[in-house]
C-alpha atoms as a PDB file:
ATOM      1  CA  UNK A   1       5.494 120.209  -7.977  1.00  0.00           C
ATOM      2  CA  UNK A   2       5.744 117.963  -4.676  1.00  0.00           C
ATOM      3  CA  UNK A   3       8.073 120.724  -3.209  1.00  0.00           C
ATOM      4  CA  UNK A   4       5.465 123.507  -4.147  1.00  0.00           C
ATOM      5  CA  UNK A   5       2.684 121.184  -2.521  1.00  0.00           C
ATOM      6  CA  UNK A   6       5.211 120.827   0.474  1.00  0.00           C
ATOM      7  CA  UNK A   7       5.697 124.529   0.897  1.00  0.00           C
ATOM      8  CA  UNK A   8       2.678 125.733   0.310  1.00  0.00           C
ATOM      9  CA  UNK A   9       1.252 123.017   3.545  1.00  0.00           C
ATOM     10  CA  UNK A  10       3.849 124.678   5.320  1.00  0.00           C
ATOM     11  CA  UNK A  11       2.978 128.207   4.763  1.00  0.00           C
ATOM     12  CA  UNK A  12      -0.682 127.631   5.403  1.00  0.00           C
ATOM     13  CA  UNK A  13       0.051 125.641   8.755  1.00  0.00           C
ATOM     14  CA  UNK A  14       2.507 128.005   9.441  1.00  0.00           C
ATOM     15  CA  UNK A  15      -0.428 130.940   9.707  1.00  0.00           C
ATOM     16  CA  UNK A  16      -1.783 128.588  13.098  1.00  0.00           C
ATOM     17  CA  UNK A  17       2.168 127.630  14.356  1.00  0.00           C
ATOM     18  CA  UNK A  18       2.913 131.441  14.676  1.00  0.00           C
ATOM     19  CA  UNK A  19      -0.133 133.118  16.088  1.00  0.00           C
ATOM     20  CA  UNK A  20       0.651 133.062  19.039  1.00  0.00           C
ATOM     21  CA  UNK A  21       3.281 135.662  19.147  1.00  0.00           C
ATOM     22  CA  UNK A  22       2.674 139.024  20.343  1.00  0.00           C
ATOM     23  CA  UNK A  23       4.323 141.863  18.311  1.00  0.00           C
ATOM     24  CA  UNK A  24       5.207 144.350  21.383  1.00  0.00           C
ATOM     25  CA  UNK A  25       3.289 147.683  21.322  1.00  0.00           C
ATOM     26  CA  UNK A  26       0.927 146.985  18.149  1.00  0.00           C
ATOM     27  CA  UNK A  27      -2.248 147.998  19.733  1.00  0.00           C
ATOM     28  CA  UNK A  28      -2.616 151.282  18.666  1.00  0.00           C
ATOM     29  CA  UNK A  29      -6.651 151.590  18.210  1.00  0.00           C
ATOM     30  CA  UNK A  30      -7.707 155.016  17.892  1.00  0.00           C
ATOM     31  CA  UNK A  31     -10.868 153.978  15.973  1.00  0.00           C
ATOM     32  CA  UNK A  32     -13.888 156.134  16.351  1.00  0.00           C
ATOM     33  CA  UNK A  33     -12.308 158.750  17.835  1.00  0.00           C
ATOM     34  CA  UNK A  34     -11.727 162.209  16.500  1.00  0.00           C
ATOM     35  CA  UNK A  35      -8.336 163.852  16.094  1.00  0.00           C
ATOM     36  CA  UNK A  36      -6.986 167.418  14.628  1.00  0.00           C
ATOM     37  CA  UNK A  37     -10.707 168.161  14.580  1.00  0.00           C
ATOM     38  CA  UNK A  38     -11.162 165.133  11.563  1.00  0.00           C
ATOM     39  CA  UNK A  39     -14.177 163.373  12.883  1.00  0.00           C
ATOM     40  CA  UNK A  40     -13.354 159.065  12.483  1.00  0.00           C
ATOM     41  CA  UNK A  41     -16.173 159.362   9.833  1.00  0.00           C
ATOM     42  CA  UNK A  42     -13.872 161.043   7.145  1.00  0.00           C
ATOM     43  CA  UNK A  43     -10.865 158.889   8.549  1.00  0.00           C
ATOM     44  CA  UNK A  44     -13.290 155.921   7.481  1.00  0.00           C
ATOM     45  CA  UNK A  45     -13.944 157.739   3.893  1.00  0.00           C
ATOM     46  CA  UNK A  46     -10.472 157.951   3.343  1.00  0.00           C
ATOM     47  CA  UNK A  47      -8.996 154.594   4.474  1.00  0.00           C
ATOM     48  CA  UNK A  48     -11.827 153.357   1.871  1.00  0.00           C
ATOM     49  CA  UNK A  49     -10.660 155.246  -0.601  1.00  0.00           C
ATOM     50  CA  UNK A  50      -7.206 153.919   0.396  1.00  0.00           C
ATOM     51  CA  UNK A  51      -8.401 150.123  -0.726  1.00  0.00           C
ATOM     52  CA  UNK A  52     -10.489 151.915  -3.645  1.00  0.00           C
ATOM     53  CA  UNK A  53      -7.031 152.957  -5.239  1.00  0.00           C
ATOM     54  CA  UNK A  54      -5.397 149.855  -4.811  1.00  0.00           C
ATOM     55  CA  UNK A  55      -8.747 148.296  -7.162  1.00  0.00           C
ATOM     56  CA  UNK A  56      -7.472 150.855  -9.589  1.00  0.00           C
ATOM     57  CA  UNK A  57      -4.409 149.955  -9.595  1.00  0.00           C
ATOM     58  CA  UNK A  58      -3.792 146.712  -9.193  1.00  0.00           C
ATOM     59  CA  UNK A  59      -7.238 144.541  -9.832  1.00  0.00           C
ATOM     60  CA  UNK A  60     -10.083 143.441  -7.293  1.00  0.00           C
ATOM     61  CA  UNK A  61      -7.834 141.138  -5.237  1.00  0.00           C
ATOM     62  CA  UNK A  62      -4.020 141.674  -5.967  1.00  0.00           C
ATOM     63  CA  UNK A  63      -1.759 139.245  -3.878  1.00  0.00           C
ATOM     64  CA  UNK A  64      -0.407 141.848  -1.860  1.00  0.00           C
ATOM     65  CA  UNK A  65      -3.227 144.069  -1.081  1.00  0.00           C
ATOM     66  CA  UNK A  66      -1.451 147.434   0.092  1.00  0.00           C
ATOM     67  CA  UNK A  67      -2.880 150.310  -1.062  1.00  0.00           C
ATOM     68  CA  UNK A  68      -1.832 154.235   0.301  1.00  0.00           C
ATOM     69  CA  UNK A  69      -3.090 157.340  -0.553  1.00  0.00           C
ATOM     70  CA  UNK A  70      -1.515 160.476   0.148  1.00  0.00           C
ATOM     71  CA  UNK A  71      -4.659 163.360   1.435  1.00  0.00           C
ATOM     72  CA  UNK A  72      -4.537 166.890   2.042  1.00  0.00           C
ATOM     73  CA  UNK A  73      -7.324 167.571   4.963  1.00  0.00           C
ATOM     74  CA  UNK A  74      -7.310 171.159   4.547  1.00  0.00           C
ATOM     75  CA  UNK A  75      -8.392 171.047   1.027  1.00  0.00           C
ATOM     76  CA  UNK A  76     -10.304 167.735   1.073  1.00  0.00           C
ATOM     77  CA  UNK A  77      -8.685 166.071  -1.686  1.00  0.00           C
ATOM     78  CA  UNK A  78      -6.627 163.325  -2.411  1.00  0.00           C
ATOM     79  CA  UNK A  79      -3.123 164.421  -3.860  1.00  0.00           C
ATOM     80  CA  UNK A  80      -1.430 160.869  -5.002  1.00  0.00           C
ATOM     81  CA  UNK A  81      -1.813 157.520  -4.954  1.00  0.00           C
ATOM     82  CA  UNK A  82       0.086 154.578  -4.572  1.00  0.00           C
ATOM     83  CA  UNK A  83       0.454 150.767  -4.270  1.00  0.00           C
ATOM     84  CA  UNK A  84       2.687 147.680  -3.617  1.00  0.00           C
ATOM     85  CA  UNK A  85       4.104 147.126  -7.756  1.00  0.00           C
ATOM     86  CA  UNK A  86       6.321 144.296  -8.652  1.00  0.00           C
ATOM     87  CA  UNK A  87       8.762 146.211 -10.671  1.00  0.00           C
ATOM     88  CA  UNK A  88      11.746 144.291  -9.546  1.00  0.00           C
ATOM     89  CA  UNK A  89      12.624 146.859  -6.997  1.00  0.00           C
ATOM     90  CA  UNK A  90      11.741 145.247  -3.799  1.00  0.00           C
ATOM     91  CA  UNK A  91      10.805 148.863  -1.898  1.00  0.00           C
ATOM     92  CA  UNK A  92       8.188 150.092  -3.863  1.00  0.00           C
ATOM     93  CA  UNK A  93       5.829 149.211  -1.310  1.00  0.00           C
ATOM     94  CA  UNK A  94       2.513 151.328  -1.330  1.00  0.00           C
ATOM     95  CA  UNK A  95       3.763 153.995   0.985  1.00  0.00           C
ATOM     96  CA  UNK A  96       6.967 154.832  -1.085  1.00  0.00           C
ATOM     97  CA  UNK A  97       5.617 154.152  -4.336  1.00  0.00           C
ATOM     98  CA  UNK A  98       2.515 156.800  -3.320  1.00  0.00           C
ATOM     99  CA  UNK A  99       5.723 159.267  -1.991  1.00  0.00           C
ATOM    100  CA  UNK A 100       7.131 158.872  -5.232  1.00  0.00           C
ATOM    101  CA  UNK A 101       3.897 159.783  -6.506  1.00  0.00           C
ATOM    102  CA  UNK A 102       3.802 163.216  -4.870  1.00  0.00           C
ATOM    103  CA  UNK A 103       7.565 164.342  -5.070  1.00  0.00           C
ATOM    104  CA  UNK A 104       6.748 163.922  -9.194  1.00  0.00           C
ATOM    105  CA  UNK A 105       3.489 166.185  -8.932  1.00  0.00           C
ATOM    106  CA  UNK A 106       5.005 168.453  -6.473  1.00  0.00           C
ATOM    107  CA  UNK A 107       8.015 168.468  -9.099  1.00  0.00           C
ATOM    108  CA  UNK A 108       5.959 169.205 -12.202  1.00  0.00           C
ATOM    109  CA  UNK A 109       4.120 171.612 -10.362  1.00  0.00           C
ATOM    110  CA  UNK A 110       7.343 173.505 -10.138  1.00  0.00           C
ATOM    111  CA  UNK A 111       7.991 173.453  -6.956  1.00  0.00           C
ATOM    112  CA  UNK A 112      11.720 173.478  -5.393  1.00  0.00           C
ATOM    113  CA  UNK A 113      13.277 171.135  -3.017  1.00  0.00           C
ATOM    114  CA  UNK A 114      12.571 173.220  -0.145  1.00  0.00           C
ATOM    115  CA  UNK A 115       9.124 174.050  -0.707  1.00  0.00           C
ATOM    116  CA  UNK A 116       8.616 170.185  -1.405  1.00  0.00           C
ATOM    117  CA  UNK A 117      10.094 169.035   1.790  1.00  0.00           C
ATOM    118  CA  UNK A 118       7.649 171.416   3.342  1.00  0.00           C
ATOM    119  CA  UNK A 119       4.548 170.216   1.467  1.00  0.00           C
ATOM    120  CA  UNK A 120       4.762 167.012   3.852  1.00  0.00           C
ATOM    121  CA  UNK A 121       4.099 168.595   6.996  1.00  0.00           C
ATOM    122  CA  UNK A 122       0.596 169.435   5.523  1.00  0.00           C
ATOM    123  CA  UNK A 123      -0.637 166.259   4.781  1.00  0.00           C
ATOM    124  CA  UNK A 124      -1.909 162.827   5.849  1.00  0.00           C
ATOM    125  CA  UNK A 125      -0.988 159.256   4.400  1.00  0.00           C
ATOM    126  CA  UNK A 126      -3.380 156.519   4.739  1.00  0.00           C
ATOM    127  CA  UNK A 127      -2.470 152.950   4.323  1.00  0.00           C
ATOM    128  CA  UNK A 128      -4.655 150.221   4.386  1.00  0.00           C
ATOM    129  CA  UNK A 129      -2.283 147.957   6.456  1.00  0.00           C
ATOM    130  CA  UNK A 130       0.449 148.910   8.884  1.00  0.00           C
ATOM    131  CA  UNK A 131       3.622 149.944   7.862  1.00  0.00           C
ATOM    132  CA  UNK A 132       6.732 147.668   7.673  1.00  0.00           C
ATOM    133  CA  UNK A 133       9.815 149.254   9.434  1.00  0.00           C
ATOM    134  CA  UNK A 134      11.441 150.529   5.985  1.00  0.00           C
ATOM    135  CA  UNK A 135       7.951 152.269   5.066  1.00  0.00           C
ATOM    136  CA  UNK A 136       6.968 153.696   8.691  1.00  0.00           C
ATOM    137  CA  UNK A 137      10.726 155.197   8.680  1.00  0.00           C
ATOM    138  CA  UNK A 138      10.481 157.096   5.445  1.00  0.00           C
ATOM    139  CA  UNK A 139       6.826 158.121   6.689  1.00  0.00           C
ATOM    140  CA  UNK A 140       8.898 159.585   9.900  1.00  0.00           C
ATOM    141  CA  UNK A 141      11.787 161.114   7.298  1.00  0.00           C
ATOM    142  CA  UNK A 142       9.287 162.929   5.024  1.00  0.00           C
ATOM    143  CA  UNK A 143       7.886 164.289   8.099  1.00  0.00           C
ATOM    144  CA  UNK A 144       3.574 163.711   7.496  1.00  0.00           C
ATOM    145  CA  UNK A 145       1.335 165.546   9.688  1.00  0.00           C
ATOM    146  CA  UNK A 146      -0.476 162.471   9.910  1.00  0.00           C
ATOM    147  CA  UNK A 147       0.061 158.228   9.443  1.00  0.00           C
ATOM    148  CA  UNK A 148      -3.482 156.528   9.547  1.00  0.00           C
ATOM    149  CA  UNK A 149      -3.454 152.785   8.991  1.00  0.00           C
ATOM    150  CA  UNK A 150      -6.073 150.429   9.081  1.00  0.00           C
ATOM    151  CA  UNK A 151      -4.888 146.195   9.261  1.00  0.00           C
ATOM    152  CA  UNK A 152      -2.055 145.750  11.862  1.00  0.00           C
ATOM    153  CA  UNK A 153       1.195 144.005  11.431  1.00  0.00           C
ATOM    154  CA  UNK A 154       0.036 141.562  14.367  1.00  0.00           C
ATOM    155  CA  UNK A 155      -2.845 140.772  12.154  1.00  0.00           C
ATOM    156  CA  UNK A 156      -0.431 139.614   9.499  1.00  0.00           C
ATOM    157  CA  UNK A 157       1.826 137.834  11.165  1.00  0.00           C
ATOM    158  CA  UNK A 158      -0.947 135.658  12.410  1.00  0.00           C
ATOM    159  CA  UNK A 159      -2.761 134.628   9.232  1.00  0.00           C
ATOM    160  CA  UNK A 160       0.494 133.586   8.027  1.00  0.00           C
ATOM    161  CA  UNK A 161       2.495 136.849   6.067  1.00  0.00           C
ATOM    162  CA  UNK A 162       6.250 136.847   6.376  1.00  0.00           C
ATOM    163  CA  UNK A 163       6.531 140.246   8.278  1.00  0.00           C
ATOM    164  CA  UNK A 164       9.007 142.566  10.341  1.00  0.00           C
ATOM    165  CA  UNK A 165       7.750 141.768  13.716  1.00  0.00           C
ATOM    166  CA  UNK A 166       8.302 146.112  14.708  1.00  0.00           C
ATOM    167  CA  UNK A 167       5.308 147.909  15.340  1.00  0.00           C
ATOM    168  CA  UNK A 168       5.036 151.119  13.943  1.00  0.00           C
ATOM    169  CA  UNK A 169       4.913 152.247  17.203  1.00  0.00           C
ATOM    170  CA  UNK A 170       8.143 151.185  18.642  1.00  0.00           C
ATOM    171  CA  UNK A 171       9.724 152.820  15.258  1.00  0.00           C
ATOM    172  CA  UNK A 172       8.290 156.034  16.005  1.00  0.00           C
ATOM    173  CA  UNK A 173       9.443 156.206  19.345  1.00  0.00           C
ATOM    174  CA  UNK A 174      13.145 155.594  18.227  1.00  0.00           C
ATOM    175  CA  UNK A 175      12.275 158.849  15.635  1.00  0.00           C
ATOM    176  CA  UNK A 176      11.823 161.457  18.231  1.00  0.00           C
ATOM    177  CA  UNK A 177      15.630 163.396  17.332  1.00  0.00           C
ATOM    178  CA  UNK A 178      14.370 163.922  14.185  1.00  0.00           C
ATOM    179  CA  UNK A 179      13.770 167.692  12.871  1.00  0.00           C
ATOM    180  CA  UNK A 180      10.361 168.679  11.731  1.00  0.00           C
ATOM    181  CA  UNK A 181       6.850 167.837  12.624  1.00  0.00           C
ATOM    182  CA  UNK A 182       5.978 164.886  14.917  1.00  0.00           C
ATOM    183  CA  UNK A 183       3.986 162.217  13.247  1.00  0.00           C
ATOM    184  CA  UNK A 184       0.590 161.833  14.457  1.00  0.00           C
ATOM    185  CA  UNK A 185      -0.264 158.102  14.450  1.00  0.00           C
ATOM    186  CA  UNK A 186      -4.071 156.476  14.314  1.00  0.00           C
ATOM    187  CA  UNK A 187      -4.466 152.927  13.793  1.00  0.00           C
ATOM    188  CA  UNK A 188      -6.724 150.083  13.199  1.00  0.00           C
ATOM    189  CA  UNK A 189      -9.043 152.071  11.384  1.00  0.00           C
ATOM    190  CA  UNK A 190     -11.337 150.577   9.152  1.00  0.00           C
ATOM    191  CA  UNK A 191     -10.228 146.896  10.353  1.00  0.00           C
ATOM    192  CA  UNK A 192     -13.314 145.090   9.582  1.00  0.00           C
ATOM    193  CA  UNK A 193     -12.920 145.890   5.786  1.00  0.00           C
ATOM    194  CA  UNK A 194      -9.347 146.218   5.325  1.00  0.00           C
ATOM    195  CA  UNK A 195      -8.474 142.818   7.595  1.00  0.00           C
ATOM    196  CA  UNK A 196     -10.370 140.368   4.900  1.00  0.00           C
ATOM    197  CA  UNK A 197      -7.984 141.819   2.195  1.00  0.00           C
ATOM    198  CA  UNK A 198      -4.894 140.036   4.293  1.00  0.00           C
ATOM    199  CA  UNK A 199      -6.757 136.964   5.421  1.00  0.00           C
ATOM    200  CA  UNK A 200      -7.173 135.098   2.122  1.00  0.00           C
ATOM    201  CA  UNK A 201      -3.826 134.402   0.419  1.00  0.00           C
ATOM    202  CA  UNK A 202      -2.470 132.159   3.153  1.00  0.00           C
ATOM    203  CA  UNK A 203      -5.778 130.427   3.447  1.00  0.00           C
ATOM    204  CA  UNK A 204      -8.039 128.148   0.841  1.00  0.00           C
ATOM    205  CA  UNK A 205     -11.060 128.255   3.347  1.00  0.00           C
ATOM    206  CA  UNK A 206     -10.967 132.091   3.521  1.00  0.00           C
ATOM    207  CA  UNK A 207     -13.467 133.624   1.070  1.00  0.00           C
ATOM    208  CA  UNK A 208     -11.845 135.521  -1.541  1.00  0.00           C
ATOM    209  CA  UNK A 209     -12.840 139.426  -1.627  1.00  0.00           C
ATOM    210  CA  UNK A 210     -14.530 141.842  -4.324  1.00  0.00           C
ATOM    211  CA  UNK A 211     -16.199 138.624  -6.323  1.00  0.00           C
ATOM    212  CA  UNK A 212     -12.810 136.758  -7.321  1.00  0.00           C
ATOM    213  CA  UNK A 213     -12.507 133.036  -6.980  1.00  0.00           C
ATOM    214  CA  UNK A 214     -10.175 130.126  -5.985  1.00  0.00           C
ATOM    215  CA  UNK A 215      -8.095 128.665  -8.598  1.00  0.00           C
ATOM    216  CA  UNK A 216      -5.274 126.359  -8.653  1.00  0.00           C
ATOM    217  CA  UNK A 217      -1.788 128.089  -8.778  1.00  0.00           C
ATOM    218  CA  UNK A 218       0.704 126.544 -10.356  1.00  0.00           C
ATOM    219  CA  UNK A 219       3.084 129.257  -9.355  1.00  0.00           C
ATOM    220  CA  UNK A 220       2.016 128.995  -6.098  1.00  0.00           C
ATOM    221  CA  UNK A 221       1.227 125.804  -5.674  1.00  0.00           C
ATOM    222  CA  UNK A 222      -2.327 125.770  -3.902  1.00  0.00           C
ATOM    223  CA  UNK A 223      -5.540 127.376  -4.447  1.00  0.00           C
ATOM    224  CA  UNK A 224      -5.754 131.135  -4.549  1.00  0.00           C
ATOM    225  CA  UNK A 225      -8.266 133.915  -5.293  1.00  0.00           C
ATOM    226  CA  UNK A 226      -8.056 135.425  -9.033  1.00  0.00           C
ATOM    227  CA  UNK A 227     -10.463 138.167 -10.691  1.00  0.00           C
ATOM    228  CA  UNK A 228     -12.773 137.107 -12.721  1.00  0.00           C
ATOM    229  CA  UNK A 229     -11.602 136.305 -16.505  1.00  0.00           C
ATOM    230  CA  UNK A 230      -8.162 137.463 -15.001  1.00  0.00           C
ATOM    231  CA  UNK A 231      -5.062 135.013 -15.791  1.00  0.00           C
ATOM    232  CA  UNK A 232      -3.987 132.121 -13.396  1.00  0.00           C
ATOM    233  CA  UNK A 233      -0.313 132.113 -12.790  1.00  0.00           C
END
């Protein structure tokens, strides 16, 4: 338990010891602006939806608060979902798990590999938080019209997540070779709603979001936010 106590002082300091570090290129703000003819008013719709879906899946304030959804502009709809799941497999982060998501519509839908890889080109995935290097690739490989995120990796990194200090940025410019369409990137959108869902698990003072409240975890040893009536672990 003193170990826990121990680590968990150290990973709350640590959110103070680290902050000043500047990830290189991560200032990508193309709030408010309008882009393919999308006016930043829909882009805000849709990154809320983007934390709406990770509610519905995964509670009112899940640990790791990643939520994607996967949005077809020219038909106004949302095609698939997706969020971070601890299944074991360490990559099903909210961007793949929301790819998976499509590939098995697109799939039952009948459609073949060809016409699938296709399909990608035509749509837009918002995540709530910037990409880690793993996700923003295989955003880049599936070849998106569109990559919209809202919380930066900076952000992170400075109220204390472990992170991959790579900007999405600095990935995509290492992506140019690649066949296909050319990602179009817009980020920090939405920041002042999707930054509070990062700010609270490294942090006791930080109020907790959507109505949960700060319990003791013994897993964790320190204070974090749980939904109501949900179980402390």
């Amino acid at each position: 338990m003193l170990i826990f106590k121990y680590l968990a002082i150290l990973g709350l300091s640590g959110a103070l010891a680290v902050a000043h570090f500047v990830v290189p290129n991560d200032d990508q703000d193309m709030s408010g602006l309008t882009v393919n003819s999308i006016p930043y008013s829909t882009r805000v719709k849709y990154m809320r939806l983007a934390n709406q879906a990770l509610y519905e899946q995964s509670g009112p304030c899940p640990f790791a608060a990643y939520g994607t959804i996967i949005v077809n502009h020219t038909s106004d709809e949302i095609v698939c979902r997706g969020a971070n799941f601890r299944t074991g497999d360490p990559t099903i982060h909210g961007e793949i798990s929301a790819i998976n998501a499509c590939t098995a519509i697109f799939i039952a839908k009948n459609m073949t590999a060809t016409q699938i890889y296709a399909a990608w080109s035509q749509l837009s995935i918002y995540t709530n938080a910037e990409s880690c290097p793993m996700c923003a690739s295989a955003i880049r490989w599936s070849g998106f019209k569109e990559y919209i995120y809202g919380t930066t990796i900076q952000h992170n990194y400075n109220v204390g997540w472990g992170v991959i200090t790579l900007s999405s940025y600095d990935v995509f410019q290492q992506t140019r070779q690649l066949p296909g369409y050319q990602t179009m990137m817009l980020g920090q959108i939405l920041v002042n709603e999707t930054d509070p869902l990062f700010s609270w698990q490294y942090n006791e003072s930080y109020p907790c979001p959507n109505g949960c409240t700060r319990e003791y975890s013994p897993s964790r040893g320190y204070k974090t936010c749980f939904a109501p009536n949900g179980t402390i672990s």
